[in-house]
C-alpha atoms as a PDB file:
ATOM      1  CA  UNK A   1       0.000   0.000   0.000  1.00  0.00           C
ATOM      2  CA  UNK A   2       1.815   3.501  -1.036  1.00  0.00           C
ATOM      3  CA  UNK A   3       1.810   6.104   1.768  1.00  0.00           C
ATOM      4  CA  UNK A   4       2.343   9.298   1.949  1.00  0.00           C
ATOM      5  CA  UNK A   5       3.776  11.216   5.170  1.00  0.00           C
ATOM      6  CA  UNK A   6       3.802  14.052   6.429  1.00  0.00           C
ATOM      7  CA  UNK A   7       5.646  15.153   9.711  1.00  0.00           C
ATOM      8  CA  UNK A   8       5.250  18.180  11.637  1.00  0.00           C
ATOM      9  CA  UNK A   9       7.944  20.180  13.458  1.00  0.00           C
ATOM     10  CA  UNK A  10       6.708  18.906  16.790  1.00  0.00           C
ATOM     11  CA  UNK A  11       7.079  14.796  15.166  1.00  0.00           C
ATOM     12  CA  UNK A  12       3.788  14.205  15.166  1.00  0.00           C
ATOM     13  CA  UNK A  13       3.188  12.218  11.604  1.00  0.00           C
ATOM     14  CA  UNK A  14       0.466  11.696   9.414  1.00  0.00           C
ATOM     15  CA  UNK A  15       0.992   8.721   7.339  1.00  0.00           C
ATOM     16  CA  UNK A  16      -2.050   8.865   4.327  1.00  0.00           C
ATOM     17  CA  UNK A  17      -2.739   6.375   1.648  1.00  0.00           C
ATOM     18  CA  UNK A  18      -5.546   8.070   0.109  1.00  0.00           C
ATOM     19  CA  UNK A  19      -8.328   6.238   2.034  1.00  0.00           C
ATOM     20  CA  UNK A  20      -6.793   5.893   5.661  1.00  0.00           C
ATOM     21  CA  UNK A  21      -4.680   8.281   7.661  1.00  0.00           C
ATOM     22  CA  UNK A  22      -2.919   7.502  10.967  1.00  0.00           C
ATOM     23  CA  UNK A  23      -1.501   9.810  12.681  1.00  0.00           C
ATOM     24  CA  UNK A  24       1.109   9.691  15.357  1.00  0.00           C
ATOM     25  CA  UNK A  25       2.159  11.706  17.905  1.00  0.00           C
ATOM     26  CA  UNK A  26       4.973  12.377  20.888  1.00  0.00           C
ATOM     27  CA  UNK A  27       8.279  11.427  20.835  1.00  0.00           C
ATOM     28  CA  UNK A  28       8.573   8.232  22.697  1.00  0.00           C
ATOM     29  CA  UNK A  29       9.446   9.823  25.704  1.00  0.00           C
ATOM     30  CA  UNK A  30       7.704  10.678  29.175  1.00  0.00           C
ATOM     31  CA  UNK A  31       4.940   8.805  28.118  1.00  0.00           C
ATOM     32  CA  UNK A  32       4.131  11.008  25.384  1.00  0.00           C
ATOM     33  CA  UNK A  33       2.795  13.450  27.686  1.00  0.00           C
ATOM     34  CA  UNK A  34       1.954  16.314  25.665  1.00  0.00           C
ATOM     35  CA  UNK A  35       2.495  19.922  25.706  1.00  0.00           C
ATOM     36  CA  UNK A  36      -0.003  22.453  25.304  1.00  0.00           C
ATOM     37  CA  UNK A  37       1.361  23.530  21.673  1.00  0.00           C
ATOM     38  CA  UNK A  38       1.233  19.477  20.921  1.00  0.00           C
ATOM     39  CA  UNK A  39      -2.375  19.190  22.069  1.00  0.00           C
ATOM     40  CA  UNK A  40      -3.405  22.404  19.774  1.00  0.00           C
ATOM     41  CA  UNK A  41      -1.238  20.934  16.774  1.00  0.00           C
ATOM     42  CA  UNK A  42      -3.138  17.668  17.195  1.00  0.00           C
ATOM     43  CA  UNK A  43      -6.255  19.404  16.794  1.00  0.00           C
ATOM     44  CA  UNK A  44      -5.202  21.383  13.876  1.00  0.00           C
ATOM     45  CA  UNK A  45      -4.396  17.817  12.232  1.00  0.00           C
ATOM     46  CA  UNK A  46      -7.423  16.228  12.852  1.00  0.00           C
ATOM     47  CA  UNK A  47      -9.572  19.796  11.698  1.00  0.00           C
ATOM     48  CA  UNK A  48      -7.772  18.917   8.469  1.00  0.00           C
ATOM     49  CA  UNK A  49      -8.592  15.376   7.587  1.00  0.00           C
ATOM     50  CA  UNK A  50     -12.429  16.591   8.646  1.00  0.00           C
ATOM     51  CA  UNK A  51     -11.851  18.133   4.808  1.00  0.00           C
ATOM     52  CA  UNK A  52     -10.836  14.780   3.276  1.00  0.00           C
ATOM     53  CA  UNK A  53     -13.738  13.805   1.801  1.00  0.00           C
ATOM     54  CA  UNK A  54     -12.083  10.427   0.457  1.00  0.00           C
ATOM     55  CA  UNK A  55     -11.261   8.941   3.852  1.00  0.00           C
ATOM     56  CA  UNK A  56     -12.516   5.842   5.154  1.00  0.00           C
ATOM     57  CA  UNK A  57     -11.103   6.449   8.701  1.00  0.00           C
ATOM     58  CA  UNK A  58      -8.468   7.835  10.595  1.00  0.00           C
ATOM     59  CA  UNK A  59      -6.151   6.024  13.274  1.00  0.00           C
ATOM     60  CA  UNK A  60      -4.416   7.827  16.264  1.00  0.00           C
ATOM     61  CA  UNK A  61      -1.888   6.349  18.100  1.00  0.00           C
ATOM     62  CA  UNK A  62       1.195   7.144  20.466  1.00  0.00           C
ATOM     63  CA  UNK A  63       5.203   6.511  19.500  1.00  0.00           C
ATOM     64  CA  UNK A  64       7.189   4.543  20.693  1.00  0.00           C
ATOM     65  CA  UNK A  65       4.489   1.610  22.099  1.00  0.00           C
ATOM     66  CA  UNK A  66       2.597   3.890  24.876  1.00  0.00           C
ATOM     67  CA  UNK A  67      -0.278   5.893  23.885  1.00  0.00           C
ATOM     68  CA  UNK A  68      -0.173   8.771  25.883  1.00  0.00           C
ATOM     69  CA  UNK A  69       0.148   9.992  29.830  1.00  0.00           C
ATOM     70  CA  UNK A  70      -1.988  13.117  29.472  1.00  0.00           C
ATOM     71  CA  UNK A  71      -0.249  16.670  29.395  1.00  0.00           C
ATOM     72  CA  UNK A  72       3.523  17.220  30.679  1.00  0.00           C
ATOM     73  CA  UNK A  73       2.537  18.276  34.309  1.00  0.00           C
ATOM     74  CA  UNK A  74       6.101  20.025  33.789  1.00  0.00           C
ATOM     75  CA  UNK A  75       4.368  22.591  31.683  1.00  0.00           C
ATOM     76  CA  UNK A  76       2.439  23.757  35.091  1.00  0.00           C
ATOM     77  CA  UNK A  77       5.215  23.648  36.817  1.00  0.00           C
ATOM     78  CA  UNK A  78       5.073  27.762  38.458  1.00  0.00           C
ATOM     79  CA  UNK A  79       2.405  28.363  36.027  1.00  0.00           C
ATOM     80  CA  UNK A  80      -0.746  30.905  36.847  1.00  0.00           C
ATOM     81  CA  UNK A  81      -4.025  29.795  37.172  1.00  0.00           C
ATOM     82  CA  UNK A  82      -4.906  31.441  34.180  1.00  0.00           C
ATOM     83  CA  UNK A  83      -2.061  29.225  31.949  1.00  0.00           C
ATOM     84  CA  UNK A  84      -3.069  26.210  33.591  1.00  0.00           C
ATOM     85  CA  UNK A  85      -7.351  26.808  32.628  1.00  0.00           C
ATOM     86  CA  UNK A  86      -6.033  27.773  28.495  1.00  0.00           C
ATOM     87  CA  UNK A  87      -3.927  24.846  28.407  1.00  0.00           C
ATOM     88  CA  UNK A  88      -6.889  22.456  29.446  1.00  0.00           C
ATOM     89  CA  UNK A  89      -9.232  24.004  27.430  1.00  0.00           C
ATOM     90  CA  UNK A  90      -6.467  23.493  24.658  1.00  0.00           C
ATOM     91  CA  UNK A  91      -6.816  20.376  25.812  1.00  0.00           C
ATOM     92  CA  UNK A  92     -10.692  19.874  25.122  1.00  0.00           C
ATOM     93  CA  UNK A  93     -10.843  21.379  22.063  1.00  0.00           C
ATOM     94  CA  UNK A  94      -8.425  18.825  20.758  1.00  0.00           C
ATOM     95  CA  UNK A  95     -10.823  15.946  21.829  1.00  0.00           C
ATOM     96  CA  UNK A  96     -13.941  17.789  20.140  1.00  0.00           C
ATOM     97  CA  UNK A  97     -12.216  18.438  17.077  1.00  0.00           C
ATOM     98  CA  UNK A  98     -11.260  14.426  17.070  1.00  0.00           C
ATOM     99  CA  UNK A  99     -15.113  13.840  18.053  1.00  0.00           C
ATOM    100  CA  UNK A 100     -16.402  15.846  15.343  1.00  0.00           C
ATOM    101  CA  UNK A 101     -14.435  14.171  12.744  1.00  0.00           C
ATOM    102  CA  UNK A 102     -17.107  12.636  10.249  1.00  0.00           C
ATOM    103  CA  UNK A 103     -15.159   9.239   9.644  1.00  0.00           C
ATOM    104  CA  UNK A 104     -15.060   6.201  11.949  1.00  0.00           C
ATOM    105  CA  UNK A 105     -11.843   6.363  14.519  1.00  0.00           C
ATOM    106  CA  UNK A 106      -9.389   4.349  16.082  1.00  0.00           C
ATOM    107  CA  UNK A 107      -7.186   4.911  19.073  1.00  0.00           C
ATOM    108  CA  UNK A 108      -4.201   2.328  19.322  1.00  0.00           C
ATOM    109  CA  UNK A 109      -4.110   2.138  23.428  1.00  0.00           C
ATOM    110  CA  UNK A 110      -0.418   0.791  24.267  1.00  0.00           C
ATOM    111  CA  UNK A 111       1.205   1.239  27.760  1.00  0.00           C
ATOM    112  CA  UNK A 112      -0.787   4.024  29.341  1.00  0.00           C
ATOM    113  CA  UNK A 113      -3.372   5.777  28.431  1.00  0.00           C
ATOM    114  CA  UNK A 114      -3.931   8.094  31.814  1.00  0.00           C
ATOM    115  CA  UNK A 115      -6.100  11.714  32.439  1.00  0.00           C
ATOM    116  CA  UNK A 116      -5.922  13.384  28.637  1.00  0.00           C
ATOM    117  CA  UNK A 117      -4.547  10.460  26.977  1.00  0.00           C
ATOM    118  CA  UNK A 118      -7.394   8.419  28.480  1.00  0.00           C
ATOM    119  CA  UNK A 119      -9.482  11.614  27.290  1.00  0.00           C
ATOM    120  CA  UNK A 120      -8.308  11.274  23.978  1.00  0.00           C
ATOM    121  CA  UNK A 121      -8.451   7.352  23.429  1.00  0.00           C
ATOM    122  CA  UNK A 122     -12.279   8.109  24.288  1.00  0.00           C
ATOM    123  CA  UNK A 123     -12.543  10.662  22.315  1.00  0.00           C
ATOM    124  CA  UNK A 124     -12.135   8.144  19.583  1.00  0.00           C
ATOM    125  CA  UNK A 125     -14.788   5.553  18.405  1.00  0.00           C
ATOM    126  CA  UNK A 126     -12.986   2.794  18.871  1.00  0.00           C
ATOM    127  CA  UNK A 127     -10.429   1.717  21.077  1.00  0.00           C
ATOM    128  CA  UNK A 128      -8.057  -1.197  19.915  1.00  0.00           C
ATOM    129  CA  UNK A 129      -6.290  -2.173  22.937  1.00  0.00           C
ATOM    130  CA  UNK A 130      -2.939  -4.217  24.095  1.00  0.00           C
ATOM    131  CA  UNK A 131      -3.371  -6.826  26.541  1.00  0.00           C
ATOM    132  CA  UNK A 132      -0.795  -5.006  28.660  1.00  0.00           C
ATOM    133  CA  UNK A 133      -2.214  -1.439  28.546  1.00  0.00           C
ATOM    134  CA  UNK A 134      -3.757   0.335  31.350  1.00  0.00           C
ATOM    135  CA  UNK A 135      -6.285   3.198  31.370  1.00  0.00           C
ATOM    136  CA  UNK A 136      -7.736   5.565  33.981  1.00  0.00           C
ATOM    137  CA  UNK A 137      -8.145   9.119  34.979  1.00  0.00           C
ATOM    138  CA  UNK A 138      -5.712   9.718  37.905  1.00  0.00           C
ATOM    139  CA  UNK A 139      -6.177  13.443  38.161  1.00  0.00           C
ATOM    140  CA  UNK A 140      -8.013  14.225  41.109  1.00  0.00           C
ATOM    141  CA  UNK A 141      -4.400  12.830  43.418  1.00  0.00           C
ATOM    142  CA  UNK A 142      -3.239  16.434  41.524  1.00  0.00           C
ATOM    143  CA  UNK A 143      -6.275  18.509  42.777  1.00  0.00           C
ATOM    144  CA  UNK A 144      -7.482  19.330  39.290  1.00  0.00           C
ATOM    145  CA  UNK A 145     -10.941  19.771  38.258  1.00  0.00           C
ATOM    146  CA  UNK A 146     -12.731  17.381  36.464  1.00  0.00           C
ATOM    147  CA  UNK A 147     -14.365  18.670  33.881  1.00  0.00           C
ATOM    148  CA  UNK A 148     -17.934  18.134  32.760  1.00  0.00           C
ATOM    149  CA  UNK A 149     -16.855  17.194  29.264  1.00  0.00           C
ATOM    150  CA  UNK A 150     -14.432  14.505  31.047  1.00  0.00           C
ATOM    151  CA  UNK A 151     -16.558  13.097  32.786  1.00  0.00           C
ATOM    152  CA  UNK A 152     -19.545  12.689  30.309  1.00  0.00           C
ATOM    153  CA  UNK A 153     -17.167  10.969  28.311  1.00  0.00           C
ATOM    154  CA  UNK A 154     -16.669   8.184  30.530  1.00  0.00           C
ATOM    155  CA  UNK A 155     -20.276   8.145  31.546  1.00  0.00           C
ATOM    156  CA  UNK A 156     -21.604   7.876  28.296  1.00  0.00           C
ATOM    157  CA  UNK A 157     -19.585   4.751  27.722  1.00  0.00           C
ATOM    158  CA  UNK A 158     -19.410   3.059  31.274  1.00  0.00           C
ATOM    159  CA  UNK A 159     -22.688   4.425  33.480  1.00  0.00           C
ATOM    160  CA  UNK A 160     -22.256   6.966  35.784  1.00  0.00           C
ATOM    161  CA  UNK A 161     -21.257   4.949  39.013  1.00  0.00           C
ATOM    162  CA  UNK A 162     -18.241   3.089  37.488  1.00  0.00           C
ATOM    163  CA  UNK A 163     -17.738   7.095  36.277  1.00  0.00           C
ATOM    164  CA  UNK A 164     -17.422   8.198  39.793  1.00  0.00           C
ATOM    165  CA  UNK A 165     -15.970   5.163  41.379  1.00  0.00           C
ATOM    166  CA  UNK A 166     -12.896   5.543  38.779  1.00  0.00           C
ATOM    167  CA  UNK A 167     -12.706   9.368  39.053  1.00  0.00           C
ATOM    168  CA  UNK A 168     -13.143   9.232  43.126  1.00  0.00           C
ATOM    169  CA  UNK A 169     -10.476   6.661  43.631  1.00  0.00           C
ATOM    170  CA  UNK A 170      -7.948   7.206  40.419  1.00  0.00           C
ATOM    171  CA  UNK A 171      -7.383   3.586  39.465  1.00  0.00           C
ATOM    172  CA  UNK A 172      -6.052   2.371  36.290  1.00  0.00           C
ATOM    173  CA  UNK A 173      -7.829  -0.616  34.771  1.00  0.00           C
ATOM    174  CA  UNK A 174      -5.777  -3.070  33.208  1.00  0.00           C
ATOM    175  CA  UNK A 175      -6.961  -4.046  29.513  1.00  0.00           C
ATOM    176  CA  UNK A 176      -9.414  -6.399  30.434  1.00  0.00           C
ATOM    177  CA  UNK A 177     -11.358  -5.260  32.937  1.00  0.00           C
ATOM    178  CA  UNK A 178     -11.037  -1.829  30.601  1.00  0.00           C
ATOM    179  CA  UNK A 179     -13.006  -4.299  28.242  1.00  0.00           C
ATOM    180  CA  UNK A 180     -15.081  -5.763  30.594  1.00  0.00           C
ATOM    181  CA  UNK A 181     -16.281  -2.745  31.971  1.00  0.00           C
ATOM    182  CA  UNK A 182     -16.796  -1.101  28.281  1.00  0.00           C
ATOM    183  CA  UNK A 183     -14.276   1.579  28.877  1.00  0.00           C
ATOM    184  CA  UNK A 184     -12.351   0.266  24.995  1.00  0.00           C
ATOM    185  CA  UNK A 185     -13.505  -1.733  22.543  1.00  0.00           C
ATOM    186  CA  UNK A 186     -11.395  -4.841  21.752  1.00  0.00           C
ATOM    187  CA  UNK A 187      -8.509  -6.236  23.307  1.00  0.00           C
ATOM    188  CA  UNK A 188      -5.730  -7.473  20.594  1.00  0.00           C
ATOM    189  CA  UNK A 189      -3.322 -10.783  22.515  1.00  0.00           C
ATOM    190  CA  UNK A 190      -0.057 -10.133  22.856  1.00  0.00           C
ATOM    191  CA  UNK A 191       2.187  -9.506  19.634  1.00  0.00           C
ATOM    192  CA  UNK A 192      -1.219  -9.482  17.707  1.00  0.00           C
ATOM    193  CA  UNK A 193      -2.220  -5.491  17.833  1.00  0.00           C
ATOM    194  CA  UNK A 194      -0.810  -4.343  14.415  1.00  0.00           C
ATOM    195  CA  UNK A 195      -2.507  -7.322  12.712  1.00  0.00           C
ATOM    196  CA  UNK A 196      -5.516  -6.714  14.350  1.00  0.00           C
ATOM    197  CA  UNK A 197      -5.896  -2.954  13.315  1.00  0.00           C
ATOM    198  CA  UNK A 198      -5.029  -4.059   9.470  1.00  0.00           C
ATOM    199  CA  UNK A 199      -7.987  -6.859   9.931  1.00  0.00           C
ATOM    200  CA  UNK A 200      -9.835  -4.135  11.387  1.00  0.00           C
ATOM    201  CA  UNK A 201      -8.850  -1.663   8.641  1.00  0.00           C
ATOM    202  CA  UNK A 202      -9.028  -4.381   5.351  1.00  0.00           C
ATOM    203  CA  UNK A 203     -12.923  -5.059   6.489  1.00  0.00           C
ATOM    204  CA  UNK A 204     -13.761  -1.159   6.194  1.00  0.00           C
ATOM    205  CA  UNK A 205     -12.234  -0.519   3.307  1.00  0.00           C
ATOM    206  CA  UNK A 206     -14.282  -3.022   1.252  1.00  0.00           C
ATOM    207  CA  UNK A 207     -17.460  -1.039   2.586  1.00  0.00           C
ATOM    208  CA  UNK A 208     -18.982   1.969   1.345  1.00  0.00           C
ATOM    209  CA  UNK A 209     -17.209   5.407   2.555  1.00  0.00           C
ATOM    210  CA  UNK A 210     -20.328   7.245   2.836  1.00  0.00           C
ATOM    211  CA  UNK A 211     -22.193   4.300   4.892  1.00  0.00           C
ATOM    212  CA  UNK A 212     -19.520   4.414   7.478  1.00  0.00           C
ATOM    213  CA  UNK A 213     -20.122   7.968   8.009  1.00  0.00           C
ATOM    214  CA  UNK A 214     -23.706   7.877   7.871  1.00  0.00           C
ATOM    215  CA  UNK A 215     -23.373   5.362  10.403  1.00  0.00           C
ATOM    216  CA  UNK A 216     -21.299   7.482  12.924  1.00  0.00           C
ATOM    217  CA  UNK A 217     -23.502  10.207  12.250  1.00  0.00           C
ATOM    218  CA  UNK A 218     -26.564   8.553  12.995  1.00  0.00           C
ATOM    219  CA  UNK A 219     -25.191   6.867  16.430  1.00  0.00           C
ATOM    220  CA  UNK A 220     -23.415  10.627  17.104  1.00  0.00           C
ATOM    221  CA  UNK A 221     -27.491  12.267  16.719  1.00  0.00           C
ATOM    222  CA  UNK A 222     -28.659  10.129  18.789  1.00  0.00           C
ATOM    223  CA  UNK A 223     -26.450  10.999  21.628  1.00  0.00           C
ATOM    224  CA  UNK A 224     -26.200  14.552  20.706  1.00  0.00           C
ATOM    225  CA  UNK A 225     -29.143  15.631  23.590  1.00  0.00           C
ATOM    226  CA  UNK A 226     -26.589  14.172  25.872  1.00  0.00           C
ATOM    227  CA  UNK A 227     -23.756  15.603  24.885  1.00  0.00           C
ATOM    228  CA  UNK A 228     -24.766  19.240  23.393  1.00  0.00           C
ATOM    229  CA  UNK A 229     -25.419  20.788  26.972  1.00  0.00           C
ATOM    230  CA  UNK A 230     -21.904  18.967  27.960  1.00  0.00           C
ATOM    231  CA  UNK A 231     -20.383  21.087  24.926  1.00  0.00           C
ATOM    232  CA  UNK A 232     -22.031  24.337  26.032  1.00  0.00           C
ATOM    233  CA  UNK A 233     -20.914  24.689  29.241  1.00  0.00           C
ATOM    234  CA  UNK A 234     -18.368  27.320  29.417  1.00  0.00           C
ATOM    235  CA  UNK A 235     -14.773  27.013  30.627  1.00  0.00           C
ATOM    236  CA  UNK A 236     -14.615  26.102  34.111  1.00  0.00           C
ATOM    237  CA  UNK A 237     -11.355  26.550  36.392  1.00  0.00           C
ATOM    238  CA  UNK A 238      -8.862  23.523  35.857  1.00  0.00           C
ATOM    239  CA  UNK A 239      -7.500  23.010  39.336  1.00  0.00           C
ATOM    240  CA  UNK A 240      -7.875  23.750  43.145  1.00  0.00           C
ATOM    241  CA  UNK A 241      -5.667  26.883  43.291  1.00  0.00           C
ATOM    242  CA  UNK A 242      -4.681  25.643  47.025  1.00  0.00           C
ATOM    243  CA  UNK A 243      -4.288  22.230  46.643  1.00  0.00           C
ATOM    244  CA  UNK A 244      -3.046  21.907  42.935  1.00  0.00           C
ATOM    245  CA  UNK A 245       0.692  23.727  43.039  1.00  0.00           C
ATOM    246  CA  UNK A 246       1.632  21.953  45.979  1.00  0.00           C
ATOM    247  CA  UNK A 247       0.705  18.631  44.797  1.00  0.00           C
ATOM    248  CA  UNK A 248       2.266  19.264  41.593  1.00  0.00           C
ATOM    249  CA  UNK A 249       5.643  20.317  43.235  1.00  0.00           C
ATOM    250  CA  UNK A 250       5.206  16.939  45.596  1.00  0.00           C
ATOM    251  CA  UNK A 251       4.655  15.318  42.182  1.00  0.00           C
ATOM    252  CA  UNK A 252       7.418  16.322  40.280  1.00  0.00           C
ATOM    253  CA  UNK A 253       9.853  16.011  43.058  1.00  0.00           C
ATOM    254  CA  UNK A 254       9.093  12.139  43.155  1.00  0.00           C
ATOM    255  CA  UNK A 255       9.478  12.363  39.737  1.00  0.00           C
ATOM    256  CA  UNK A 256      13.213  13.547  39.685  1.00  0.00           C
ATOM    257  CA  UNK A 257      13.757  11.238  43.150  1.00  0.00           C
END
């Protein structure tokens, strides 16, 4: 299959052959915790494939074998309220423009996928997942804010009491019982994950482009009276303004321990 790639000054990559487009982003390292310019990059990406009208789909996925570990809590590091409030709703814009993209979606979920990066493998349709990954939404152990638009995306795919139970106590599920819960999709065995996305892949491209997006747009209407009042809510504070610098210094000096 020919590709084309293109790669951005940041590294992510978008590797296109006409009908599918994966793109791929950090740099292998922390985690690929991103930065706020990374997030807002990422969102200018998938704005653009929106456009393509000849896509069948579009797959995201982390370098280097982990997904992603949320934003680089170094970024926050001595920031002001202000700077940490536009870098999350950086952050949520990202996910909405992923959301609103008209083609079916795939998130890739190796190593972690924790607070944005868990945020952002929802934000996808589906979630192909390795056996060893874990997900989960540790955030509140930093005193930030969870967002409505957080939450509702974990409520609208696992009920609202595994929602709270995973938000109050900050766990991260294991694959399986990320599956058996219906926090992802499918769980690929181990050493099987890139043949399962090209199964995955090869069975949509025999099928009609403009059936698979009818079809996401039909199940996306249907949900829309749940998740339109999520979407208008406007910009709330990020984090405690007490409790959130010092546990981020506590953080980050375990960190460098």
């Amino acid at each position: 299959m020919k590709e084309s790639a293109v790669r951005t000054e940041s590294g992510l990559t978008v590797d296109d052959d006409g009908s599918f487009a994966v793109v791929t982003f950090g740099t292998g390292e922390r985690l690929n915790a991103l930065r706020t310019e990374q997030w807002e990059e990422l969102g200018r990406v998938a704005a653009s494939l929106a456009e393509r009208s000849a896509l069948h789909a579009v797959v995201f996925r982390g370098r280097g074998g982990v997904f992603c570990a949320g934003s680089d809590l170094r970024e926050w590091d001595g920031a002001s309220a202000d700077e940490v409030d536009r870098s999350f709703w950086q952050l949520e814009q990202t996910l909405r423009a992923i959301e609103d993209l008209p083609v079916p979606t795939v998130a890739v979920v190796e190593g972690v996928a924790a607070g944005g990066g868990c945020q952002l493998a929802l934000a996808c349709d589906l979630q192909l997942t390795a056996s060893t990954a874990h997900l989960g939404m540790p955030i509140s152990r930093l005193g930030i804010l969870v967002p409505p638009a957080f939450a509702a995306r974990m409520s609208l795919r696992i009920g609202p009491s595994r929602t709270k139970d995973l938000l109050y106590g900050g766990r991260m599920l294991p694959a399986e019982e990320a599956l058996r819960v219906g926090l992802v999709t499918s769980v690929a065995p181990a050493g099987a994950l890139d043949a399962e996305l090209e199964a995955l892949l090869a069975g949509w491209s025999r099928l009609s482009p403009a059936s698979l997006r009818a079809a996401k747009a039909a199940v996306d209407l249907g949900l829309e009276p749940l998740v339109a009042p999520v979407r208008r809510e406007p910009p709330r504070p990020a984090a405690d303004p007490q409790e959130f610098p010092r546990r981020l210094a506590a953080f980050l000096r375990r960190r460098k321990g």
